[in-house]
PDB file of N, CA and C in Angstrom:
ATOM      1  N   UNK A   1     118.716  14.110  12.483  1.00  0.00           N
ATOM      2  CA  UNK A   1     118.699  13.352  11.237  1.00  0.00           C
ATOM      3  C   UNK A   1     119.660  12.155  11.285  1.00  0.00           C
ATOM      4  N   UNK A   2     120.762  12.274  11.608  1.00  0.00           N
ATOM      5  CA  UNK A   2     121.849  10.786  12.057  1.00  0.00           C
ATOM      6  C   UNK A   2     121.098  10.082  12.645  1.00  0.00           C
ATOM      7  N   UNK A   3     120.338  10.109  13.807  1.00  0.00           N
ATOM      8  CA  UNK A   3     119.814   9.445  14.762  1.00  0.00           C
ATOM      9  C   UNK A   3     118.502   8.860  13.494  1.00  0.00           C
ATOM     10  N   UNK A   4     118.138   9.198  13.416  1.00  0.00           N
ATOM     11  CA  UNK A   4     117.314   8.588  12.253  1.00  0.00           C
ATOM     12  C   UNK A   4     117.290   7.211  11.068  1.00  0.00           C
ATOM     13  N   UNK A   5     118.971   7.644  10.568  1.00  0.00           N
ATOM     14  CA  UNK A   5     119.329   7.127   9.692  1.00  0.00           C
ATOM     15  C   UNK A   5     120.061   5.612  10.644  1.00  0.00           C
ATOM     16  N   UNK A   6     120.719   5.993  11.872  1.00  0.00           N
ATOM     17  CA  UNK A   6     121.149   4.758  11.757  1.00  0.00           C
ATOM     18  C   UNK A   6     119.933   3.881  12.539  1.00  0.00           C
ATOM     19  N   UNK A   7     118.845   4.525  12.920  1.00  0.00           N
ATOM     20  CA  UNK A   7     117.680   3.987  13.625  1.00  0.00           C
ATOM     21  C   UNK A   7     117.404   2.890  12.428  1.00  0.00           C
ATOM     22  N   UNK A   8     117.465   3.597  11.202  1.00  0.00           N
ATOM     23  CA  UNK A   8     116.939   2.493   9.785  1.00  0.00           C
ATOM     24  C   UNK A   8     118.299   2.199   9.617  1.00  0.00           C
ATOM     25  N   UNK A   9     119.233   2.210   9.442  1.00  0.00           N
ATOM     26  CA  UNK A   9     119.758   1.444   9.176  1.00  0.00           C
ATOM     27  C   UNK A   9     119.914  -0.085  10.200  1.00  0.00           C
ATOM     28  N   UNK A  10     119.594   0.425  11.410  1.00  0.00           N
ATOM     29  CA  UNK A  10     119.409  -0.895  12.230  1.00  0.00           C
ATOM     30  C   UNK A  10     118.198  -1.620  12.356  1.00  0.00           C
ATOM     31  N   UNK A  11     117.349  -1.265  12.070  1.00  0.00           N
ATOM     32  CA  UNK A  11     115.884  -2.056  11.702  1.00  0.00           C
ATOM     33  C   UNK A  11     116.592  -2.704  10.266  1.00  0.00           C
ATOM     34  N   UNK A  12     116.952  -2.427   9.060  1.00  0.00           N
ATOM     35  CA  UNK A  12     117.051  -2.694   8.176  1.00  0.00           C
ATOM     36  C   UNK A  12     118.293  -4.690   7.926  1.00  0.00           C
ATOM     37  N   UNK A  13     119.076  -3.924   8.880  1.00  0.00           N
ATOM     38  CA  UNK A  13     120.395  -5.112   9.091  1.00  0.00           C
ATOM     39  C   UNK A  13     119.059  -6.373   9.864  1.00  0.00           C
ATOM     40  N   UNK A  14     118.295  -5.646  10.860  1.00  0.00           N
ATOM     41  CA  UNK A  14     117.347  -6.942  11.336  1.00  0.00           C
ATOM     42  C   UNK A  14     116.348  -7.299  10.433  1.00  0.00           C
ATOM     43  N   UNK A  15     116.106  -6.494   9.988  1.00  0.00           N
ATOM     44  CA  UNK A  15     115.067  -7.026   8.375  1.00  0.00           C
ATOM     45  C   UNK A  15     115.593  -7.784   7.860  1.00  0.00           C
ATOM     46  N   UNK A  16     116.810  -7.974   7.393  1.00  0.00           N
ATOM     47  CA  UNK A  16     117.968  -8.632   6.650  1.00  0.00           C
ATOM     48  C   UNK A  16     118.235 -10.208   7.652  1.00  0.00           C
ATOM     49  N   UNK A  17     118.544 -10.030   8.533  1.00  0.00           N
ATOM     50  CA  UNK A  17     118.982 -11.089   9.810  1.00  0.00           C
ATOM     51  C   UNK A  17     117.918 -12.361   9.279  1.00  0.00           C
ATOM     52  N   UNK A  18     116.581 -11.354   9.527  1.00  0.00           N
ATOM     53  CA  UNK A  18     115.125 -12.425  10.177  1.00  0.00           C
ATOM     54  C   UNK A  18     114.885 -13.187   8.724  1.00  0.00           C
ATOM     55  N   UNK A  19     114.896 -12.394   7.310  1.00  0.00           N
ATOM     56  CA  UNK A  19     114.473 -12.808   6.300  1.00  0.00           C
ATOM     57  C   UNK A  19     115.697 -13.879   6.032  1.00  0.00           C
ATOM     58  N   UNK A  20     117.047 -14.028   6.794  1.00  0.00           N
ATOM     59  CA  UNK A  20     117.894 -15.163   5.955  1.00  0.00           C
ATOM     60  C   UNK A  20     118.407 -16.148   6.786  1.00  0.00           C
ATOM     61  N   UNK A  21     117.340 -15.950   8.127  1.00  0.00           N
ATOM     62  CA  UNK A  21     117.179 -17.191   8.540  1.00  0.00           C
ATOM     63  C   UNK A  21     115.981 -17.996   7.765  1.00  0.00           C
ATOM     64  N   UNK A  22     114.954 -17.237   7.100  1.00  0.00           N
ATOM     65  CA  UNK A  22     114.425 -18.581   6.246  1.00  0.00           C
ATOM     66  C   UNK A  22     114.603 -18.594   4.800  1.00  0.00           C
ATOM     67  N   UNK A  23     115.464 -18.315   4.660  1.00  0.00           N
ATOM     68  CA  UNK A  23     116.406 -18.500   3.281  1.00  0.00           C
ATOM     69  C   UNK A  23     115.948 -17.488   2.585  1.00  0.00           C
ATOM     70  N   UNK A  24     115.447 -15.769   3.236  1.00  0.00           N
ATOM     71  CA  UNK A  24     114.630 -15.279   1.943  1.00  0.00           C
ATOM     72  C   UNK A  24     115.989 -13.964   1.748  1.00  0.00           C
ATOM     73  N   UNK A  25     116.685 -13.676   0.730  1.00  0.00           N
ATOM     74  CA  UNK A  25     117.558 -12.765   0.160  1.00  0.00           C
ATOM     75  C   UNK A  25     117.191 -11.837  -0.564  1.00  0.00           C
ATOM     76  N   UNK A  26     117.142 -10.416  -0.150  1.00  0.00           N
ATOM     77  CA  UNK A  26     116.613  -9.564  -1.296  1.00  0.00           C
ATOM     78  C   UNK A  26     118.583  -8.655  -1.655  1.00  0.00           C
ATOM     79  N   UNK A  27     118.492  -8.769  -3.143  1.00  0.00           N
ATOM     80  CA  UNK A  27     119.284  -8.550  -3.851  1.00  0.00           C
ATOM     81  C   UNK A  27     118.898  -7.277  -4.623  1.00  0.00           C
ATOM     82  N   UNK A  28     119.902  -6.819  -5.826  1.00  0.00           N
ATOM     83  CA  UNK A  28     119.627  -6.072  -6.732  1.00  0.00           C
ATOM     84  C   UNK A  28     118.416  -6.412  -7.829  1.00  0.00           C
ATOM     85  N   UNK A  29     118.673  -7.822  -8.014  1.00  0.00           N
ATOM     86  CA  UNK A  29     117.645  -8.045  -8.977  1.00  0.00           C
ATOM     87  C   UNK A  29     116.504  -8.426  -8.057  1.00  0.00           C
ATOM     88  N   UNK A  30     116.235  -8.405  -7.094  1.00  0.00           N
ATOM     89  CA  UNK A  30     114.649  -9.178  -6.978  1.00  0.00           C
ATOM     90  C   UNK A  30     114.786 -10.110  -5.834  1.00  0.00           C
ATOM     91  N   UNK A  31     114.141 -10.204  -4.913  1.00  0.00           N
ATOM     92  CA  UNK A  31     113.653 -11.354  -4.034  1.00  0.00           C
ATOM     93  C   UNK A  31     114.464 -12.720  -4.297  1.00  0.00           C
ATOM     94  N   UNK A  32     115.100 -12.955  -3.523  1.00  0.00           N
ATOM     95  CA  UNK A  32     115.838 -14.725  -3.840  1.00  0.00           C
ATOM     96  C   UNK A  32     115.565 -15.610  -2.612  1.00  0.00           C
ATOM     97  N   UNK A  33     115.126 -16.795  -3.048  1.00  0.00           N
ATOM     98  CA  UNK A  33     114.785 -17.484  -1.968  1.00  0.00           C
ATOM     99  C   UNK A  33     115.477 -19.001  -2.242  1.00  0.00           C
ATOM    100  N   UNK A  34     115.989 -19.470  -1.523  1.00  0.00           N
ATOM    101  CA  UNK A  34     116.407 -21.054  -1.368  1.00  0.00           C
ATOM    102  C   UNK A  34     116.184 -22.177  -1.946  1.00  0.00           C
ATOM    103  N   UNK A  35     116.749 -23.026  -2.936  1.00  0.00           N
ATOM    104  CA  UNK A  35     116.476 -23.675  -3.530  1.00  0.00           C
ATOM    105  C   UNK A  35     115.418 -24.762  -2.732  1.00  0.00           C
ATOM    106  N   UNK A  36     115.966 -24.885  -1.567  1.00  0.00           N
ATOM    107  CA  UNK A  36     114.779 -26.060  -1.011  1.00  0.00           C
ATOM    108  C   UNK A  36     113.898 -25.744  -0.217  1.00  0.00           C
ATOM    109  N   UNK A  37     113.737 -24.235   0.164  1.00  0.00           N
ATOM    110  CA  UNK A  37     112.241 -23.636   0.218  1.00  0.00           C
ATOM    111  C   UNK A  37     111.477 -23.813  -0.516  1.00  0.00           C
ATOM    112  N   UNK A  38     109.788 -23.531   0.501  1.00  0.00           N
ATOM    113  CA  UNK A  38     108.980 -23.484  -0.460  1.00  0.00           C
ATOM    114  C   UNK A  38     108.322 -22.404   0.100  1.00  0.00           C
ATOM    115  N   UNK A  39     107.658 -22.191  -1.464  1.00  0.00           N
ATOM    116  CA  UNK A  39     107.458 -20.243  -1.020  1.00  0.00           C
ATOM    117  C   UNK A  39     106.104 -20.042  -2.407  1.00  0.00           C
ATOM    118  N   UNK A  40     105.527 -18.947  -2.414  1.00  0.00           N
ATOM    119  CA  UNK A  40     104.324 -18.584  -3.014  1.00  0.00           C
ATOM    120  C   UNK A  40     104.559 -17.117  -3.557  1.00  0.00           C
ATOM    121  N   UNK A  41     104.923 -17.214  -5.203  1.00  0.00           N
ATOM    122  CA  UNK A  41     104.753 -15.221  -4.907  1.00  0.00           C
ATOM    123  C   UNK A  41     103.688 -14.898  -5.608  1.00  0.00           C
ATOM    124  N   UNK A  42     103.740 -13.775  -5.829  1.00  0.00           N
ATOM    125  CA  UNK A  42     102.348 -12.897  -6.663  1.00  0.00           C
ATOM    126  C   UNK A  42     102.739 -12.853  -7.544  1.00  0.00           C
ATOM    127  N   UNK A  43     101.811 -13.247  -8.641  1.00  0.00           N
ATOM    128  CA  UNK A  43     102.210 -12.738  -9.847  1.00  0.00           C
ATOM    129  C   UNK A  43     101.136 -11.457 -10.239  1.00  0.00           C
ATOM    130  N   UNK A  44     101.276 -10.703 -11.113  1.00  0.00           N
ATOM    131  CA  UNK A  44     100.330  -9.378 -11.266  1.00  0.00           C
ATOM    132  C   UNK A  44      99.988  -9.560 -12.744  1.00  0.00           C
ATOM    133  N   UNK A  45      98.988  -8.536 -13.661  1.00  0.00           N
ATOM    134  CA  UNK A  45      98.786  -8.220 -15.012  1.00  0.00           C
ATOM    135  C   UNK A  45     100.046  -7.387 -15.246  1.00  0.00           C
ATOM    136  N   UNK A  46     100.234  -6.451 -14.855  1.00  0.00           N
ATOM    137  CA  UNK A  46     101.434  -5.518 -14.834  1.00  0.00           C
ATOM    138  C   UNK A  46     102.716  -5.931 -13.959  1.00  0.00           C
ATOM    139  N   UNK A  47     103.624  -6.273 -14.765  1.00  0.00           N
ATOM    140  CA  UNK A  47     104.856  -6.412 -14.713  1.00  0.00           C
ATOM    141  C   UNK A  47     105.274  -6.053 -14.062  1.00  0.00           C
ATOM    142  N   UNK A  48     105.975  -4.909 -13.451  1.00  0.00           N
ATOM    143  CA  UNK A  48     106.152  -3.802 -12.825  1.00  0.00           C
ATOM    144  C   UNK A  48     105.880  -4.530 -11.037  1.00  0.00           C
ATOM    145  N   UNK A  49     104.550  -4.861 -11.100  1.00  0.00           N
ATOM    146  CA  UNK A  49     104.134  -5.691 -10.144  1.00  0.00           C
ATOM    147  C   UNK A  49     104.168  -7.071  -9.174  1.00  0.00           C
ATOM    148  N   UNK A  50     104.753  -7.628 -10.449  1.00  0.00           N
ATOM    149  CA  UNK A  50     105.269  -9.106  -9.860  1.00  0.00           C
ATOM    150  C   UNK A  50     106.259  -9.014  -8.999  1.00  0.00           C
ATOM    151  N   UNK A  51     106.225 -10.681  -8.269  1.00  0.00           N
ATOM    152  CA  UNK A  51     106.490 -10.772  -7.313  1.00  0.00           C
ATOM    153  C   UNK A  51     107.578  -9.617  -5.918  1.00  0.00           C
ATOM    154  N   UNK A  52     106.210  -9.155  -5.697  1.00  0.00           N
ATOM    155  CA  UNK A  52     106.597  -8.055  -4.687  1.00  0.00           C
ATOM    156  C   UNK A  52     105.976  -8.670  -3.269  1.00  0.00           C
ATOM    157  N   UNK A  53     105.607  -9.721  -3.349  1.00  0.00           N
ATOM    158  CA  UNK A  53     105.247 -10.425  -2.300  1.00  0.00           C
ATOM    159  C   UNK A  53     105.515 -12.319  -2.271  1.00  0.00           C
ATOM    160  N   UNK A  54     105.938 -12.270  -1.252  1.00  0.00           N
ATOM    161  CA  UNK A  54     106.950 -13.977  -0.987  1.00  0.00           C
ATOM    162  C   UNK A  54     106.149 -14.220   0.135  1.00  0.00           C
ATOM    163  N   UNK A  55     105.421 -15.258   0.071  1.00  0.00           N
ATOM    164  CA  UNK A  55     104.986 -15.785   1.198  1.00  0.00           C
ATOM    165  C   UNK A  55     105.656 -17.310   1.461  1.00  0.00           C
ATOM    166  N   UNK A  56     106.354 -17.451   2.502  1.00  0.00           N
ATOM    167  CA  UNK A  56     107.222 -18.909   2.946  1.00  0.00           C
ATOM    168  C   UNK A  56     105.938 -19.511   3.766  1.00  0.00           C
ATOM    169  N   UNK A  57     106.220 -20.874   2.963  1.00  0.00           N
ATOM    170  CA  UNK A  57     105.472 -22.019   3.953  1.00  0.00           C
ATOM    171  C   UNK A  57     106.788 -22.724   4.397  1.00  0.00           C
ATOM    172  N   UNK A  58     106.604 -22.581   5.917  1.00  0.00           N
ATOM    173  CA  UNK A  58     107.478 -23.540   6.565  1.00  0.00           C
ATOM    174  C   UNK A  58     107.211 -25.168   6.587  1.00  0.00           C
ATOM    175  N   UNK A  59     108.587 -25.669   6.792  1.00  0.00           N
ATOM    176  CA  UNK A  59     108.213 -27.286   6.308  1.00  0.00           C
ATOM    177  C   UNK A  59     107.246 -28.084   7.148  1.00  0.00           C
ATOM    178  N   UNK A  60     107.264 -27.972   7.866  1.00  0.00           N
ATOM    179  CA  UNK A  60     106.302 -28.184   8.983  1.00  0.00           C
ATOM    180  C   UNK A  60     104.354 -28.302   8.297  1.00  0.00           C
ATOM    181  N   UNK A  61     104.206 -27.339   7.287  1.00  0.00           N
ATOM    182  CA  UNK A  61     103.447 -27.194   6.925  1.00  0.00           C
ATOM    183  C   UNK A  61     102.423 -28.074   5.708  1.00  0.00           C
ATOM    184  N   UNK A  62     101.284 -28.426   6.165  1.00  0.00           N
ATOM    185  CA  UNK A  62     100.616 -29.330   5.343  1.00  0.00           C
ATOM    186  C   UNK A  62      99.407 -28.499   4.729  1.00  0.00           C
ATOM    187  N   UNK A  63      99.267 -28.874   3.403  1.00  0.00           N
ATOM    188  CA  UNK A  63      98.481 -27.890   2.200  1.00  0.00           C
ATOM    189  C   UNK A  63      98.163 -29.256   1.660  1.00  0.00           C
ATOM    190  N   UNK A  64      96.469 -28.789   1.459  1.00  0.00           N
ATOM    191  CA  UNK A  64      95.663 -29.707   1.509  1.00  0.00           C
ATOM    192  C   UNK A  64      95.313 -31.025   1.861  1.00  0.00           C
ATOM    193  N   UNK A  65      94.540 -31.694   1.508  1.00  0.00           N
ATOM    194  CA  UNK A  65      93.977 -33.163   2.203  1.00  0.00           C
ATOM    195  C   UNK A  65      93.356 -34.276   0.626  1.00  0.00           C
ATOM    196  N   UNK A  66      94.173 -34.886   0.007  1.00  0.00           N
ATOM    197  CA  UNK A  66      93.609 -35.999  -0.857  1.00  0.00           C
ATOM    198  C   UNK A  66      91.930 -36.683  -0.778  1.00  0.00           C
ATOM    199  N   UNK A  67      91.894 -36.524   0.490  1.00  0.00           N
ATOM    200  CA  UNK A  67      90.520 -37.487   0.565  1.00  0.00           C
ATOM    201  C   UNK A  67      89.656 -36.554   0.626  1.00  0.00           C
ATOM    202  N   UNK A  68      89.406 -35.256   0.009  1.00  0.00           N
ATOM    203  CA  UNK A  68      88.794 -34.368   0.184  1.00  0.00           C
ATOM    204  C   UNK A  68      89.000 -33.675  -1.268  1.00  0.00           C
ATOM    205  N   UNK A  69      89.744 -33.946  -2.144  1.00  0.00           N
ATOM    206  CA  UNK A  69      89.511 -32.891  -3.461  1.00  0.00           C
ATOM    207  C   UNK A  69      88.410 -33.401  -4.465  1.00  0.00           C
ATOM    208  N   UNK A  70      87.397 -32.638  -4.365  1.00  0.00           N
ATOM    209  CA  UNK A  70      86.729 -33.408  -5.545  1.00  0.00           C
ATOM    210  C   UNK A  70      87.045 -32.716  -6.960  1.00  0.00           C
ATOM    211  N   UNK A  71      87.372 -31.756  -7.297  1.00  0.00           N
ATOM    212  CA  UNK A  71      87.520 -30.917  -8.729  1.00  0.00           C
ATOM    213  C   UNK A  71      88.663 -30.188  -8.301  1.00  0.00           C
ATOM    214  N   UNK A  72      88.921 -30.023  -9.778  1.00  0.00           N
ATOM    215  CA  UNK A  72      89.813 -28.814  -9.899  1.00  0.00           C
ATOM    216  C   UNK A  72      89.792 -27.971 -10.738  1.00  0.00           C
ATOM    217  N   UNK A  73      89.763 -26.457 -10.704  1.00  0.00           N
ATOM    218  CA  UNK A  73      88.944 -25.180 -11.292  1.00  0.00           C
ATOM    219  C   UNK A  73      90.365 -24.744 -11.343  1.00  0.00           C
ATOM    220  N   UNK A  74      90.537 -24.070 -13.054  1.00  0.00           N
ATOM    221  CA  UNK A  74      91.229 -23.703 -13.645  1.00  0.00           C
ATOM    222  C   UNK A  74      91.098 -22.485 -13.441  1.00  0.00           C
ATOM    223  N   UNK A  75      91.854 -21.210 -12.777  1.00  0.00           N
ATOM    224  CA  UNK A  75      91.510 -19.609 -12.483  1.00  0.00           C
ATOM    225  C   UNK A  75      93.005 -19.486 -13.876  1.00  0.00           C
ATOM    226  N   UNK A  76      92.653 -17.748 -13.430  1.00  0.00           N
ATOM    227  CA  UNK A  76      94.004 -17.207 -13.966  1.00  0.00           C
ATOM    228  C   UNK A  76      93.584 -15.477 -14.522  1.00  0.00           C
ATOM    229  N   UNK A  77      94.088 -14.862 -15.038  1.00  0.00           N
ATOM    230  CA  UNK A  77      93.448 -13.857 -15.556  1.00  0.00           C
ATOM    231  C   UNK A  77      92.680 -13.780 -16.890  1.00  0.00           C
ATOM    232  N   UNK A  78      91.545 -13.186 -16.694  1.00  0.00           N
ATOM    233  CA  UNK A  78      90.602 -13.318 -17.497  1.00  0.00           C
ATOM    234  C   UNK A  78      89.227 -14.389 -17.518  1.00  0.00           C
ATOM    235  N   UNK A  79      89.645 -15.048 -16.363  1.00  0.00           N
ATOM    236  CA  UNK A  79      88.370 -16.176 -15.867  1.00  0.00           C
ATOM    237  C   UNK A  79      87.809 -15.441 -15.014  1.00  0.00           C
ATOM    238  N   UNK A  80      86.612 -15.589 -14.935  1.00  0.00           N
ATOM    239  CA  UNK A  80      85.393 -15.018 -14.311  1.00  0.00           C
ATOM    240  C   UNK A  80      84.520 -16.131 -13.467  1.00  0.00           C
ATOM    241  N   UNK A  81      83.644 -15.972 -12.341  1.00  0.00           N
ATOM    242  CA  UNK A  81      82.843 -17.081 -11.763  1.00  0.00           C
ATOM    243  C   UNK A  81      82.202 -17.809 -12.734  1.00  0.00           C
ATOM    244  N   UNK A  82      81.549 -17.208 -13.977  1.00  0.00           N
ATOM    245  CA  UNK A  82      80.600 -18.004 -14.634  1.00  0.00           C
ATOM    246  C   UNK A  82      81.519 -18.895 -15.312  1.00  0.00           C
ATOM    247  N   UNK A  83      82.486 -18.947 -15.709  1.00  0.00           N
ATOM    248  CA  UNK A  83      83.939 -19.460 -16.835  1.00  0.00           C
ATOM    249  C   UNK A  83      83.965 -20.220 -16.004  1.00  0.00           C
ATOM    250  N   UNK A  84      84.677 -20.243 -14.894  1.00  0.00           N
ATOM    251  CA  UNK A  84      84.889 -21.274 -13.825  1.00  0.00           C
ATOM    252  C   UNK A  84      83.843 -22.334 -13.935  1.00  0.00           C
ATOM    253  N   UNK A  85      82.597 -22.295 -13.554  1.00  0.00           N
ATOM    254  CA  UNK A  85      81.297 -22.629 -13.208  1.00  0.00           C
ATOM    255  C   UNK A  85      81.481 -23.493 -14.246  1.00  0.00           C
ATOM    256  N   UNK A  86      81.037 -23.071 -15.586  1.00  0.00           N
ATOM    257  CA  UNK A  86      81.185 -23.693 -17.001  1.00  0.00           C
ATOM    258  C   UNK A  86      81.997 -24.813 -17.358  1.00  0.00           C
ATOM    259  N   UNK A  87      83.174 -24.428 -17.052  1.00  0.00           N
ATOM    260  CA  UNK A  87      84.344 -25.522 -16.869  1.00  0.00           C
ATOM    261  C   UNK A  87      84.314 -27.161 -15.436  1.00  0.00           C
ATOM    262  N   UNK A  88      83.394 -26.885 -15.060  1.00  0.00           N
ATOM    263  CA  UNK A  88      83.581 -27.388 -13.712  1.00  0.00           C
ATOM    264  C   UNK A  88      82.138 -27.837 -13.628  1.00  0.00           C
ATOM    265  N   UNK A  89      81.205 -28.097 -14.305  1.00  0.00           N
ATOM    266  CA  UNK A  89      79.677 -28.921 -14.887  1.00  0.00           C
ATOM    267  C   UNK A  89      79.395 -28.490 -16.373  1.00  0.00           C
TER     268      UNK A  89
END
């Protein structure tokens, strides 16, 4: 059982290492990430649920293309394909 514990406890210190080299901090209250990151979380219907997932885009990274958007479709909870559809012709 020792052998166990410090097995996690040493995965855990490298869990810790890898996540704050890209600025991501998990604390008492909740996930903290870097003011000049950029990052994506989940939001849920149930509370309880939110952001339990951080996805980092590194800077390096390019999200979307201008000469290519023709619309933009309003989602969220409680929109459905046909709502969408409706909104969007």
């Amino acid at each position: 059982m020792p052998g166990q514990l410090s097995s996690l406890m040493q995965l855990f210190q490298e869990r810790q290492r890898d996540l704050a080299e890209i600025g991501i901090s998990i604390e008492s209250s909740g996930i903290k990430v870097e003011k000049d990151r950029f990052y994506l979380v989940n939001l849920n219907a149930d509370p309880s649920l939110n952001e339990l997932l951080v996805y980092y885009i590194n800077s390096s990274a390019i999200i979307g293309n201008l000469d290519e958007i023709e619309t933009s479709l309003d989602s969220g909870l409680g929109n459905s394909v046909e709502d969408l559809d409706k909104k969007d012709g």
